[in-house]
N, C-alpha and C. Protein backbone atom coordinates (compact mmCIF):
# COMPACT_ATOMS: atom_id res chain seq x y z
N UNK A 1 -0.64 2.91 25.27
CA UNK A 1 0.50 3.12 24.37
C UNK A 1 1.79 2.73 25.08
N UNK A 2 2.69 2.06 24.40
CA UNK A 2 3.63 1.25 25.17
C UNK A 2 5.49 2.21 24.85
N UNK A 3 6.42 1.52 25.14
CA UNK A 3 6.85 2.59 24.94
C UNK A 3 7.64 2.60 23.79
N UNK A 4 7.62 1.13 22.83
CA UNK A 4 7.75 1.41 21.62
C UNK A 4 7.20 2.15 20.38
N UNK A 5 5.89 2.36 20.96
CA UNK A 5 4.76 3.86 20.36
C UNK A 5 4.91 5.08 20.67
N UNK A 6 5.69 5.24 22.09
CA UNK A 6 6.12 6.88 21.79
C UNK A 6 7.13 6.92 21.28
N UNK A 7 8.26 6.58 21.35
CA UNK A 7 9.19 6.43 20.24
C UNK A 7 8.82 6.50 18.88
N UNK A 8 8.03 5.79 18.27
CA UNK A 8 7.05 5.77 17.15
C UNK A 8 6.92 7.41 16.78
N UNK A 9 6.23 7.80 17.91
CA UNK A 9 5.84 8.67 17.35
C UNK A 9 6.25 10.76 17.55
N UNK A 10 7.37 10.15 18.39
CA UNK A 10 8.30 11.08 18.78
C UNK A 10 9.30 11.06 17.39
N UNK A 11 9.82 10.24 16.87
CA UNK A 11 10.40 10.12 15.52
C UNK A 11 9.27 10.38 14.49
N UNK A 12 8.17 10.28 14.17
CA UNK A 12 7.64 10.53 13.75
C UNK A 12 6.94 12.19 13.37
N UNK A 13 6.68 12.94 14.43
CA UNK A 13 7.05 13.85 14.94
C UNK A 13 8.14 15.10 14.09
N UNK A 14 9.22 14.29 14.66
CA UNK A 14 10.49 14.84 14.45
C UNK A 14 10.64 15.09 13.19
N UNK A 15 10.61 13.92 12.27
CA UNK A 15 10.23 13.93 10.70
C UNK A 15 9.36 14.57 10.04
N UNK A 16 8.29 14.82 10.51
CA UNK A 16 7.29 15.01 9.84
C UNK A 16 7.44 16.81 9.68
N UNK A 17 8.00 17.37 10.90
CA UNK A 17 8.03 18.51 11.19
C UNK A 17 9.00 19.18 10.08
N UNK A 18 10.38 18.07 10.01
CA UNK A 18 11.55 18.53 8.96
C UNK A 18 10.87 18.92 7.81
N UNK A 19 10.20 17.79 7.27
CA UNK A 19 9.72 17.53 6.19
C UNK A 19 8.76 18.93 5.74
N UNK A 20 8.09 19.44 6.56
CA UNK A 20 7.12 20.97 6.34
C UNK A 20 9.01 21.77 6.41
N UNK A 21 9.60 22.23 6.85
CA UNK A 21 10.58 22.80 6.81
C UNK A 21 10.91 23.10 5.54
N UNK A 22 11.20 21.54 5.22
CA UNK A 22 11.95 21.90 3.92
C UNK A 22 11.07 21.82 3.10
N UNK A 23 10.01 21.83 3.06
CA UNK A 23 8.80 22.13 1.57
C UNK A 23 8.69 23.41 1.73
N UNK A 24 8.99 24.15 3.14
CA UNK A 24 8.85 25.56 3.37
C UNK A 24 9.68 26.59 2.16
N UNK A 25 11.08 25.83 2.97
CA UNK A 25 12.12 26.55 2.35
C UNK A 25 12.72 25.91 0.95
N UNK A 26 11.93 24.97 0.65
CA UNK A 26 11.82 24.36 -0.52
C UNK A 26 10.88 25.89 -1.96
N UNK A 27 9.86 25.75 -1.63
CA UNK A 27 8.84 26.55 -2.40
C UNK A 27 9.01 27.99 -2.26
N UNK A 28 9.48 28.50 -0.99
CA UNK A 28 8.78 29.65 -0.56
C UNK A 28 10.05 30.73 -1.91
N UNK A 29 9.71 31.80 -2.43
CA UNK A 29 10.39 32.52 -3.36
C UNK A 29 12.06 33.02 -2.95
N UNK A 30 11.79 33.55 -1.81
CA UNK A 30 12.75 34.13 -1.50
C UNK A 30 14.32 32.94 -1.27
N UNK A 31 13.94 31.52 -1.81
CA UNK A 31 15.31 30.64 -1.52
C UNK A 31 16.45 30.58 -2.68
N UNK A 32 17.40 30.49 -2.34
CA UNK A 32 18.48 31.05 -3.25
C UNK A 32 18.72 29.93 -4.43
N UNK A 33 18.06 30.38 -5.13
CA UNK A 33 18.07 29.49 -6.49
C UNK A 33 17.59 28.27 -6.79
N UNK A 34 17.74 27.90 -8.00
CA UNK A 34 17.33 26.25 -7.80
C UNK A 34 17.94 25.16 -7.02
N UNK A 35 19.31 25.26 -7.05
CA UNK A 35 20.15 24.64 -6.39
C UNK A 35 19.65 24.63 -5.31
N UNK A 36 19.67 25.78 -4.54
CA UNK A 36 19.06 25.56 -3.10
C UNK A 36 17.56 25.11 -2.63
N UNK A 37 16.79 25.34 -4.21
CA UNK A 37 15.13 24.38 -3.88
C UNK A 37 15.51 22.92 -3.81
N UNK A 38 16.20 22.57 -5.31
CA UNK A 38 16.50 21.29 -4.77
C UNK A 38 17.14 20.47 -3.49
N UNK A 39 18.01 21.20 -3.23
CA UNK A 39 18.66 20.83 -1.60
C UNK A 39 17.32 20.79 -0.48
N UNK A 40 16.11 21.56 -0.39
CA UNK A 40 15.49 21.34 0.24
C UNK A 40 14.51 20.61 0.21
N UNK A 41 13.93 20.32 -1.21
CA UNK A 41 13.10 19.23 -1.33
C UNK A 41 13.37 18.06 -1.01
N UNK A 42 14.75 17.73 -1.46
CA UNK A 42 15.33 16.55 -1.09
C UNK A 42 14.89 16.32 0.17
N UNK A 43 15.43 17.24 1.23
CA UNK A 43 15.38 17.23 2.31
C UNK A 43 14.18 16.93 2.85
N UNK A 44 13.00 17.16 2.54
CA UNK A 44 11.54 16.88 2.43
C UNK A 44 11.08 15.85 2.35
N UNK A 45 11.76 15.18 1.24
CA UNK A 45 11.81 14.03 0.46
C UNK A 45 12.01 12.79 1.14
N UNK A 46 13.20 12.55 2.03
CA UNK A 46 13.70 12.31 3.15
C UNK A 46 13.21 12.23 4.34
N UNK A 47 12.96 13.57 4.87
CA UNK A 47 12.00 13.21 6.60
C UNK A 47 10.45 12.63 5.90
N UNK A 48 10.11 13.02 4.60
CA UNK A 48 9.07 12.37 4.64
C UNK A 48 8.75 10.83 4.86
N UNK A 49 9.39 10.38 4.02
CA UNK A 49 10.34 8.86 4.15
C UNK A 49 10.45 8.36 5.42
N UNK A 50 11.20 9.00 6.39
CA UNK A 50 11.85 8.77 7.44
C UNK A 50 10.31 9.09 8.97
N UNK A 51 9.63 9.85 8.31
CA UNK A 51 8.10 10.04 9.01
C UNK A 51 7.63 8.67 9.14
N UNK A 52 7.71 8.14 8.04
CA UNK A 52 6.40 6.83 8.03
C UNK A 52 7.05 5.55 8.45
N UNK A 53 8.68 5.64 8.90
CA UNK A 53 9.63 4.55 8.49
C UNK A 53 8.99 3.89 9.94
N UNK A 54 8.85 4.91 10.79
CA UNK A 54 8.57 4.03 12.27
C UNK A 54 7.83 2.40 12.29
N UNK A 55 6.37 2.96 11.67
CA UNK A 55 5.08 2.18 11.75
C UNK A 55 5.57 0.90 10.90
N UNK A 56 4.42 0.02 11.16
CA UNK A 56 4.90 -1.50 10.01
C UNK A 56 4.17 -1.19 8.72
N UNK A 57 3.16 0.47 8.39
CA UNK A 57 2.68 0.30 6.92
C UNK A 57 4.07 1.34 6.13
N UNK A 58 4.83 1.74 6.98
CA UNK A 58 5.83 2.72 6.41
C UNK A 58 6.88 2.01 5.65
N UNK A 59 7.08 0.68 6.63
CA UNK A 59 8.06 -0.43 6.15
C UNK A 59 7.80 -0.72 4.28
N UNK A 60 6.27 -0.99 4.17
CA UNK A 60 6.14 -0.94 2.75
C UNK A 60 6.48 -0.42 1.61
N UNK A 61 6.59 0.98 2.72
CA UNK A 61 6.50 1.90 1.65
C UNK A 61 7.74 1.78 0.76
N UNK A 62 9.15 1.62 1.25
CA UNK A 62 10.36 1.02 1.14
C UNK A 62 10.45 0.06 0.10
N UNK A 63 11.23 0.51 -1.39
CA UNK A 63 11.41 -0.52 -2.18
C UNK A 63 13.10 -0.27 -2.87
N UNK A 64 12.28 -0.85 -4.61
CA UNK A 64 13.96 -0.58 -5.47
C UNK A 64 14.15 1.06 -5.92
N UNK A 65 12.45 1.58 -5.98
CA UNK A 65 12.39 2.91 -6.50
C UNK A 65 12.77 3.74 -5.29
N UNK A 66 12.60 3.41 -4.22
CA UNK A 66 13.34 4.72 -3.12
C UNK A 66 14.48 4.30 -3.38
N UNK A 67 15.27 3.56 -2.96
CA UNK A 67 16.71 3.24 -2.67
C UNK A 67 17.64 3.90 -4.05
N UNK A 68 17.16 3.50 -5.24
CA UNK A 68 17.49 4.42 -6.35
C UNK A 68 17.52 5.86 -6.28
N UNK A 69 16.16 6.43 -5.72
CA UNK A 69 16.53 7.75 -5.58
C UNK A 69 17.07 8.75 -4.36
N UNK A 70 17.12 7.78 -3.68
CA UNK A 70 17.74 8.08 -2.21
C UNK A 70 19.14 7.88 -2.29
N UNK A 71 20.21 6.69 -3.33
CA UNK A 71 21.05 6.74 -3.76
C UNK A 71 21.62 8.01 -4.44
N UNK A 72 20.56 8.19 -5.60
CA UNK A 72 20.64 9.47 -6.11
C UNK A 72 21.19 10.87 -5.58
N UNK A 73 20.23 10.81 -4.77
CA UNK A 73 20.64 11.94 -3.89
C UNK A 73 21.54 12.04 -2.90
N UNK A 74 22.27 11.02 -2.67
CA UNK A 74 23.27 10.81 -1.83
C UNK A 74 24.35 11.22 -2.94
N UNK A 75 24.61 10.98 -3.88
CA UNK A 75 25.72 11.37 -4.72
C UNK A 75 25.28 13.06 -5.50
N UNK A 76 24.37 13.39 -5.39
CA UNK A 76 23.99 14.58 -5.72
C UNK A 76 24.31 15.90 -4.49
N UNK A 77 24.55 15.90 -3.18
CA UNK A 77 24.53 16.61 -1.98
C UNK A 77 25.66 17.23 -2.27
N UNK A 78 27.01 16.40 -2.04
CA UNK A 78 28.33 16.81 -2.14
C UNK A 78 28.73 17.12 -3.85
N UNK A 79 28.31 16.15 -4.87
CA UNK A 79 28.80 16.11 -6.40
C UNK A 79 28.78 18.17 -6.79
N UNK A 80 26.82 18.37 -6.38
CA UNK A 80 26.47 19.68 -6.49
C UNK A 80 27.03 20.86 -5.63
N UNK A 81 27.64 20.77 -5.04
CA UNK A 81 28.63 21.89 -3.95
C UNK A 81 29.47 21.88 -4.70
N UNK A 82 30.50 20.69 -5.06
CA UNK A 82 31.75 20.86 -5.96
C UNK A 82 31.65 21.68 -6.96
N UNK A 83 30.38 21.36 -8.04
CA UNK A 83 30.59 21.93 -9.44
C UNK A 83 29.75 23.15 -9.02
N UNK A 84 29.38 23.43 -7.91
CA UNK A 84 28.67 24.81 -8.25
C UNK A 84 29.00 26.23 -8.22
N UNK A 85 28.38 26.96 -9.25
CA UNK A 85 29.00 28.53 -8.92
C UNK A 85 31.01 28.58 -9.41
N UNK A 86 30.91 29.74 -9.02
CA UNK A 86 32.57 29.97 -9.16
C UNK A 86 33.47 30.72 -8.49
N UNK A 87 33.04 29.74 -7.04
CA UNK A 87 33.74 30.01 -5.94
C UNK A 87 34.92 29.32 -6.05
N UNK A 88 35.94 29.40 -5.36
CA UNK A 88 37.15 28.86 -5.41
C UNK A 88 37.51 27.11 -5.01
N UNK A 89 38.14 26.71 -4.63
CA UNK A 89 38.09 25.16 -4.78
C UNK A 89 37.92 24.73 -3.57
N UNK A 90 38.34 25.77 -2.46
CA UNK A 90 38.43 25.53 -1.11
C UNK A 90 37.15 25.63 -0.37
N UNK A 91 36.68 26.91 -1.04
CA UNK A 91 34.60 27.36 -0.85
C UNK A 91 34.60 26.04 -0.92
N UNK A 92 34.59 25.11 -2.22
CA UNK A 92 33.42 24.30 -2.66
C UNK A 92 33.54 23.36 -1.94
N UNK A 93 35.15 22.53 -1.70
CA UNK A 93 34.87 21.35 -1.02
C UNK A 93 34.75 21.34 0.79
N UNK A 94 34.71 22.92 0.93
CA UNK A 94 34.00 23.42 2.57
C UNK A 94 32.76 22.66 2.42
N UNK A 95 31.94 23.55 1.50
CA UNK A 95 30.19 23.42 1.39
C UNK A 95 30.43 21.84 0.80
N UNK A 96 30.86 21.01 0.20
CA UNK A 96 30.49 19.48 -0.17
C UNK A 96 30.65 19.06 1.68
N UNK A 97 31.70 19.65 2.12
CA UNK A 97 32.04 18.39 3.88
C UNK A 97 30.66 18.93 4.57
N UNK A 98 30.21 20.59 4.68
CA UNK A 98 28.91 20.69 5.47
C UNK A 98 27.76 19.67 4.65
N UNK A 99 27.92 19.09 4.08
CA UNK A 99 26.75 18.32 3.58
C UNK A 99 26.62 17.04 3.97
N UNK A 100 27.83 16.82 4.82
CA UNK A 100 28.07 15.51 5.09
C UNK A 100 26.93 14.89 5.99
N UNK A 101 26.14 15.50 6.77
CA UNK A 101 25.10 14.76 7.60
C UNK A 101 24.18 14.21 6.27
N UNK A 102 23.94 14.91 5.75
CA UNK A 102 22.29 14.70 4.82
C UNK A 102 22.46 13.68 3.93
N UNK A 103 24.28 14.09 3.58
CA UNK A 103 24.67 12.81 2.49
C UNK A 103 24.55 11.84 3.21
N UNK A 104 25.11 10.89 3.97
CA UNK A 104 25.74 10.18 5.31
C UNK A 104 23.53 9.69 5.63
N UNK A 105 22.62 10.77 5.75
CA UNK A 105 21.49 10.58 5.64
C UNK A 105 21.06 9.50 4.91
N UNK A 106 21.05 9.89 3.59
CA UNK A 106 20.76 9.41 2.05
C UNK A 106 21.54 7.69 1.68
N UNK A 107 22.21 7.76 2.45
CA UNK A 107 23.06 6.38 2.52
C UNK A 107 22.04 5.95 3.39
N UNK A 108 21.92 6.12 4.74
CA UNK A 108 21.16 5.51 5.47
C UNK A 108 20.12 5.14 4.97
N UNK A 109 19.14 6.05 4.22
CA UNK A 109 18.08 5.55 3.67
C UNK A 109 17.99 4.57 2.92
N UNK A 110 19.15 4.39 1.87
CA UNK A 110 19.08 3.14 0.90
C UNK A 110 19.55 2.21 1.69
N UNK A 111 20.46 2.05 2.98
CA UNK A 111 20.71 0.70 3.68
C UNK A 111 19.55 0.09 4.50
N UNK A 112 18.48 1.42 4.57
CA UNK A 112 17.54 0.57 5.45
C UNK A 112 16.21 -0.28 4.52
N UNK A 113 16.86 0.15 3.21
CA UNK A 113 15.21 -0.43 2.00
C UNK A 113 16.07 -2.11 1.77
N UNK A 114 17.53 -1.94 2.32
CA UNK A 114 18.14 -3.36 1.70
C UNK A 114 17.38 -4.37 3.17
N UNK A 115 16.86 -5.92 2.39
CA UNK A 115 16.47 -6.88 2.73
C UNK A 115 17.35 -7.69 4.16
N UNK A 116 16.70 -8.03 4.82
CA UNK A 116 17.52 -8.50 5.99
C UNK A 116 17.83 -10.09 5.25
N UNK A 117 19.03 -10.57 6.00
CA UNK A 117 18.87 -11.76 4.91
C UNK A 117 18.37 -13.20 5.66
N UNK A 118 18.23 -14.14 4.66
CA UNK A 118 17.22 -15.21 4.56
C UNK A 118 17.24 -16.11 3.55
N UNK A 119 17.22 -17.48 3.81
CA UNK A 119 16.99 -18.41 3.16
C UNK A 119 15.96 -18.74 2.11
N UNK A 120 16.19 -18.47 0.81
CA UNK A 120 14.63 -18.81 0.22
C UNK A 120 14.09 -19.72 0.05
N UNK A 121 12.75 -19.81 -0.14
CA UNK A 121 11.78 -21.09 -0.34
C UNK A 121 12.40 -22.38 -1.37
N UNK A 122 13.03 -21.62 -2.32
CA UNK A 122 14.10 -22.66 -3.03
C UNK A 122 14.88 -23.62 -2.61
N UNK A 123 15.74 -22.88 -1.46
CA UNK A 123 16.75 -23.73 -0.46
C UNK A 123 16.08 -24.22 0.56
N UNK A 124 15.02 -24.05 1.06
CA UNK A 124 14.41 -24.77 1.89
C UNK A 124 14.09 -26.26 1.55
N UNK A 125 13.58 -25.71 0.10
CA UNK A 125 12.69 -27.27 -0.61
C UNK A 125 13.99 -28.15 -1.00
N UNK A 126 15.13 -27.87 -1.40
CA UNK A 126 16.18 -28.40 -1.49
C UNK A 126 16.82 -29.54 -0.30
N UNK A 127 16.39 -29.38 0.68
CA UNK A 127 16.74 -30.16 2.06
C UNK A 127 17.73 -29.34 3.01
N UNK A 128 18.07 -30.47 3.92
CA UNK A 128 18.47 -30.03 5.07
C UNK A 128 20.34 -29.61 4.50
N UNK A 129 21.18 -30.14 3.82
CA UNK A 129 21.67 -29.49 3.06
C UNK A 129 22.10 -28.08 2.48
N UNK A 130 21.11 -27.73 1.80
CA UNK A 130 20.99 -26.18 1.36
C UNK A 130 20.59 -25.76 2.84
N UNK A 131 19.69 -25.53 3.42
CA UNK A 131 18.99 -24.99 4.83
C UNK A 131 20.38 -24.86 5.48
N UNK A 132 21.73 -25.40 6.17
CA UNK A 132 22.26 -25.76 6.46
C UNK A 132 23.30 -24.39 5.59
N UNK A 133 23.43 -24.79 4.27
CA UNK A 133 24.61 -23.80 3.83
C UNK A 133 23.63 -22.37 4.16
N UNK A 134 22.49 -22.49 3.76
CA UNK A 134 21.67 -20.99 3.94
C UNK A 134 22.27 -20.76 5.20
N UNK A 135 21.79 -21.20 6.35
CA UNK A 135 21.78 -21.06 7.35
C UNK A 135 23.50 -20.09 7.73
N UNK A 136 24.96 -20.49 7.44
CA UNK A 136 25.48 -20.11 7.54
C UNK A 136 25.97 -19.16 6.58
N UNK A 137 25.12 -18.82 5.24
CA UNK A 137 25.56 -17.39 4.83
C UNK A 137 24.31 -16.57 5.30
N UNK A 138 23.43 -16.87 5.83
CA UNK A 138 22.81 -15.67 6.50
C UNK A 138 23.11 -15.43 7.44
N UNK A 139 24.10 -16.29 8.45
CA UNK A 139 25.07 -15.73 9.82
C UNK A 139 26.17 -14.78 9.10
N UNK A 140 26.71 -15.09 8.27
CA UNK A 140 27.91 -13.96 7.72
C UNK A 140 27.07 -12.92 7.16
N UNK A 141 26.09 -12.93 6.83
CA UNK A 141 25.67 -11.51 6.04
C UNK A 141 24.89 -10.80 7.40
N UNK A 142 24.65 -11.73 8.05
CA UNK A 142 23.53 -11.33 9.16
C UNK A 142 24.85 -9.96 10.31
N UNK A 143 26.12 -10.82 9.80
CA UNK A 143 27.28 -10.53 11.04
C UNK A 143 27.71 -8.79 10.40
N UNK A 144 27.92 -8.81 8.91
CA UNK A 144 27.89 -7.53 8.20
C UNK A 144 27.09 -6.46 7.96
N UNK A 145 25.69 -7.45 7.90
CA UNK A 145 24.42 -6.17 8.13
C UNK A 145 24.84 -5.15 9.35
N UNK A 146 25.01 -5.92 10.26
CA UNK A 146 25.27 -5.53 11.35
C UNK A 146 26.22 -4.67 11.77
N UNK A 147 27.45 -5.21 11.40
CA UNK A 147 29.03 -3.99 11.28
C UNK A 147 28.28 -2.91 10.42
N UNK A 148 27.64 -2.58 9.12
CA UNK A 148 27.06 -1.81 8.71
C UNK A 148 26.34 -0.28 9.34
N UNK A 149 24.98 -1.56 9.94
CA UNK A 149 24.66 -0.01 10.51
C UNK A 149 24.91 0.44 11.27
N UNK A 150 25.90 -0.58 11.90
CA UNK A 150 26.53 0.18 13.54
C UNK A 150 27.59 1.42 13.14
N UNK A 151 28.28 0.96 12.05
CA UNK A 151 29.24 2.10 11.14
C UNK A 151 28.51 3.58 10.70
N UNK A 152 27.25 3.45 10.22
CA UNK A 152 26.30 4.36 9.40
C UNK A 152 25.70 4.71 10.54
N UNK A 153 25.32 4.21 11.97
CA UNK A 153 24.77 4.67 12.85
C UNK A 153 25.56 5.78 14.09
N UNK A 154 26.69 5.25 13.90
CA UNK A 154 27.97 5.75 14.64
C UNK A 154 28.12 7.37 14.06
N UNK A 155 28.10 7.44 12.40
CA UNK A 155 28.47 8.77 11.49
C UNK A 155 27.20 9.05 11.56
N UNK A 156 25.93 9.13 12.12
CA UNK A 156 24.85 9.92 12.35
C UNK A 156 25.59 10.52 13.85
N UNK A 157 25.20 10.01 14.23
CA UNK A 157 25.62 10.25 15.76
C UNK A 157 26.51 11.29 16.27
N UNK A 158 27.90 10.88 15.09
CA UNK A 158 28.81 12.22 14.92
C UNK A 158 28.70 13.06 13.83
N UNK A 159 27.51 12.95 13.18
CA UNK A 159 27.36 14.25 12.38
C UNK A 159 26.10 14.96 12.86
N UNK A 160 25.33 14.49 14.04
CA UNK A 160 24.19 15.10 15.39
C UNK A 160 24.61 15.65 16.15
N UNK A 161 25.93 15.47 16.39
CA UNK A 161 26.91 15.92 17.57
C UNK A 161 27.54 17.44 17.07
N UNK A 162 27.83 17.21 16.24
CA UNK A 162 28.75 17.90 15.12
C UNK A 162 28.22 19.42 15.02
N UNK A 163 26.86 18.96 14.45
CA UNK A 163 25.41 20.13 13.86
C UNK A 163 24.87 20.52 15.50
N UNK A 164 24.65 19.84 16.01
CA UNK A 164 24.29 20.37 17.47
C UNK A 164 24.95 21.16 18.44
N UNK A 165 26.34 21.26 18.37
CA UNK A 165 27.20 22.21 19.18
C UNK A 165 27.45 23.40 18.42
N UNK A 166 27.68 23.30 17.45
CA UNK A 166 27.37 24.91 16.62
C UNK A 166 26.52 25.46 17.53
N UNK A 167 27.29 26.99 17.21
CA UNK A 167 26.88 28.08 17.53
C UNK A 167 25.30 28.52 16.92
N UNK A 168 24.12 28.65 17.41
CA UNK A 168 23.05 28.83 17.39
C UNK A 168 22.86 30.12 17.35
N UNK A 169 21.55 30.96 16.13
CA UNK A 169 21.74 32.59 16.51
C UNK A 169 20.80 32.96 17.67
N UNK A 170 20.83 33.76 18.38
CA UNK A 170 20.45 34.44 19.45
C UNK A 170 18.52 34.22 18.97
N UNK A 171 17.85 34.05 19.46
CA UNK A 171 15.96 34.29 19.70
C UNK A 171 15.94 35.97 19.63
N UNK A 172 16.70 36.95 20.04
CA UNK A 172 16.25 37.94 20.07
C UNK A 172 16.62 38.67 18.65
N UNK A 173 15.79 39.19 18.33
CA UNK A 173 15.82 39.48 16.67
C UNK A 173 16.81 41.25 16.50
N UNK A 174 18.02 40.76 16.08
CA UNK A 174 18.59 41.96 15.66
C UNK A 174 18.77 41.70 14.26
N UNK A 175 19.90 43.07 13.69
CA UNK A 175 20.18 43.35 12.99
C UNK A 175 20.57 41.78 12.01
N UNK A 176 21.57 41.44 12.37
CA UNK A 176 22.38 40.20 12.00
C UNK A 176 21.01 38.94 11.68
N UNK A 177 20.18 38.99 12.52
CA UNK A 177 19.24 37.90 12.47
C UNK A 177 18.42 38.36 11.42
N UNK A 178 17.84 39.43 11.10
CA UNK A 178 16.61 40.35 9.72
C UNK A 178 17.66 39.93 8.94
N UNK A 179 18.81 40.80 8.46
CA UNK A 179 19.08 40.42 7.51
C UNK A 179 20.44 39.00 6.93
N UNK A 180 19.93 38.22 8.24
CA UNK A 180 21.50 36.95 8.05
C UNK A 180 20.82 36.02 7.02
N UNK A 181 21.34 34.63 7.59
CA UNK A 181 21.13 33.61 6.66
C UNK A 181 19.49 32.85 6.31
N UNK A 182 18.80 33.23 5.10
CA UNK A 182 18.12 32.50 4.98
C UNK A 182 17.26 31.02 6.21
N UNK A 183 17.99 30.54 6.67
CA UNK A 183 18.01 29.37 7.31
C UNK A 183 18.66 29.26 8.41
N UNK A 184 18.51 29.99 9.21
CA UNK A 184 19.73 30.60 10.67
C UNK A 184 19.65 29.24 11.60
N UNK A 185 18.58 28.11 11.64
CA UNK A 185 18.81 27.35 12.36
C UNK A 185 18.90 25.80 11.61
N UNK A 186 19.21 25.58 10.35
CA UNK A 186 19.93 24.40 9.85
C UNK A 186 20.50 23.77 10.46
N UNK A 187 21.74 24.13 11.84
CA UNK A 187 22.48 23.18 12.07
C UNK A 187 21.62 22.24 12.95
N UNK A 188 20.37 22.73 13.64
CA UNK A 188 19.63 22.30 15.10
C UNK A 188 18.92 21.06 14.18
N UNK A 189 18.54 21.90 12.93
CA UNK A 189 17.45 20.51 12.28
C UNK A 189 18.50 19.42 11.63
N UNK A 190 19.50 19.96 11.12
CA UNK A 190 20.46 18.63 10.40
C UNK A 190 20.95 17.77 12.12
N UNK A 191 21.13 18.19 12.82
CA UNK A 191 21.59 17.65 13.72
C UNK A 191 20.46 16.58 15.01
N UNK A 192 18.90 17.65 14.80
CA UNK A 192 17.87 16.39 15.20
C UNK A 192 17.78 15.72 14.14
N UNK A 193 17.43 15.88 12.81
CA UNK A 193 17.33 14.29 11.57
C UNK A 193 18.44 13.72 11.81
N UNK A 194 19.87 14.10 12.31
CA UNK A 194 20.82 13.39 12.50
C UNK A 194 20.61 12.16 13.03
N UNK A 195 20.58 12.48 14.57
CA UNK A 195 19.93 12.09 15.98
C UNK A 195 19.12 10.98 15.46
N UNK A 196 17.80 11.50 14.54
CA UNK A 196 16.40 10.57 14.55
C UNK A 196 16.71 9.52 13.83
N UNK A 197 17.83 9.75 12.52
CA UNK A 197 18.23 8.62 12.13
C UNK A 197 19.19 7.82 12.38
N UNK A 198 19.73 8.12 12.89
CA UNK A 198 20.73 7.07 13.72
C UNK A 198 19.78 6.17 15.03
N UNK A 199 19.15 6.57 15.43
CA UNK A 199 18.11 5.43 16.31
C UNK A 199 17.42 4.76 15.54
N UNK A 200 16.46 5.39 14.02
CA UNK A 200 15.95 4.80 13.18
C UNK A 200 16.69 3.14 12.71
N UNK A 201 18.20 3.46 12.47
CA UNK A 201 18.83 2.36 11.98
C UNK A 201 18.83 1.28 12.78
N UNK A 202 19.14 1.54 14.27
CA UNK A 202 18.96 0.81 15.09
C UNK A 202 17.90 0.03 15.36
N UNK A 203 16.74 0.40 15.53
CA UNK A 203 15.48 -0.07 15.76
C UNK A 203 15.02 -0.96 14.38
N UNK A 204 15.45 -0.34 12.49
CA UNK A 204 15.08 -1.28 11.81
C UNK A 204 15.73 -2.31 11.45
N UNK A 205 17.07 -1.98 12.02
CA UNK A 205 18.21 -3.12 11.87
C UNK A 205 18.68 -3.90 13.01
């Protein structure tokens, strides 16, 4: 195994693990409403995605129907914090900015289903000509792909950073920990899927 296979499968790993997380706290009764099942399925939805993205049969898996709903849910993270409940205006657009890794996520996902670019068989058969103009709009798109995910890879990075220095609750189980938050260590997992996808971009881009 070389060492583009543990990588493989150290991201793999990483994902796969989220992904039981949030089907956990997706299903399990005690999660605070629908709102909050959906927030975690998504989330599910996602490392599952992001599980298989390593390998070259995961690449397949990748089409117009993820990117649609991975879009989806990128405008659904923050849209649903705003309108929810009837907390005050300041609550809501707090809870839309903590969403910013997963959203910032969900983007990533639909930039990595978009096509690297390339000349088609059309412009090929056309001559040296077309090949020639191909040739230099797939250097300009090739030059933007690029500013892209280095941009989308950069805002993982600082939203891994972000979720990772938070304050973590204590291992030893008191009062505050029985009865605190549902999900006491969210920031550790938004901040490794952070992490995993921001190398992800790198490696498919």
């Amino acid at each position: 195994m070389n060492a583009s296979d543990l990588i493989s499968c150290a991201l793999t790993t990483l994902f796969a693990s989220a992904a039981i997380r949030g089907l956990w706290h997706g299903l399990r009764p005690r999660t605070s409403g629908w709102h909050g099942r959906i927030d975690h399925l998504l989330h599910a939805a996602m490392a599952m995605a992001m599980a298989a993205m390593p390998w070259s049969w995961g690449q397949t898996l990748l089409g117009t129907q993820q990117a649609v709903f991975f879009a989806t849910a990128a405008v659904w993270s923050p849209l649903s914090a705003l309108v929810h409940g009837r907390t005050s205006p300041v609550v809501r657009w707090g809870s839309a900015i903590s969403r910013l890794p997963i959203t910032v996520g969900m983007v990533a996902m639909v930039w990595m289903t978009w096509p690297s670019p390339a000349g088609s068989p059309e412009m090929v058969a056309d001559g040296p000509q077309a090949m020639s103009h191909a040739a230099h709009a797939a250097d300009s798109m090739g030059g933007l792909t690029a500013g892209i995910t280095a941009l989308l890879a950069a805002c993982m990075l600082a939203c891994s950073l972000w979720s990772l220095t938070r304050a973590m609750p204590s291992m030893v189980r008191t009062r505050a920990f029985d009865a605190g938050s549902q999900d006491p260590y969210r920031h550790f997992w938004e901040g490794s899927t952070a992490m995993g996808t921001a190398i992800m971009l790198l490696l498919t881009h």
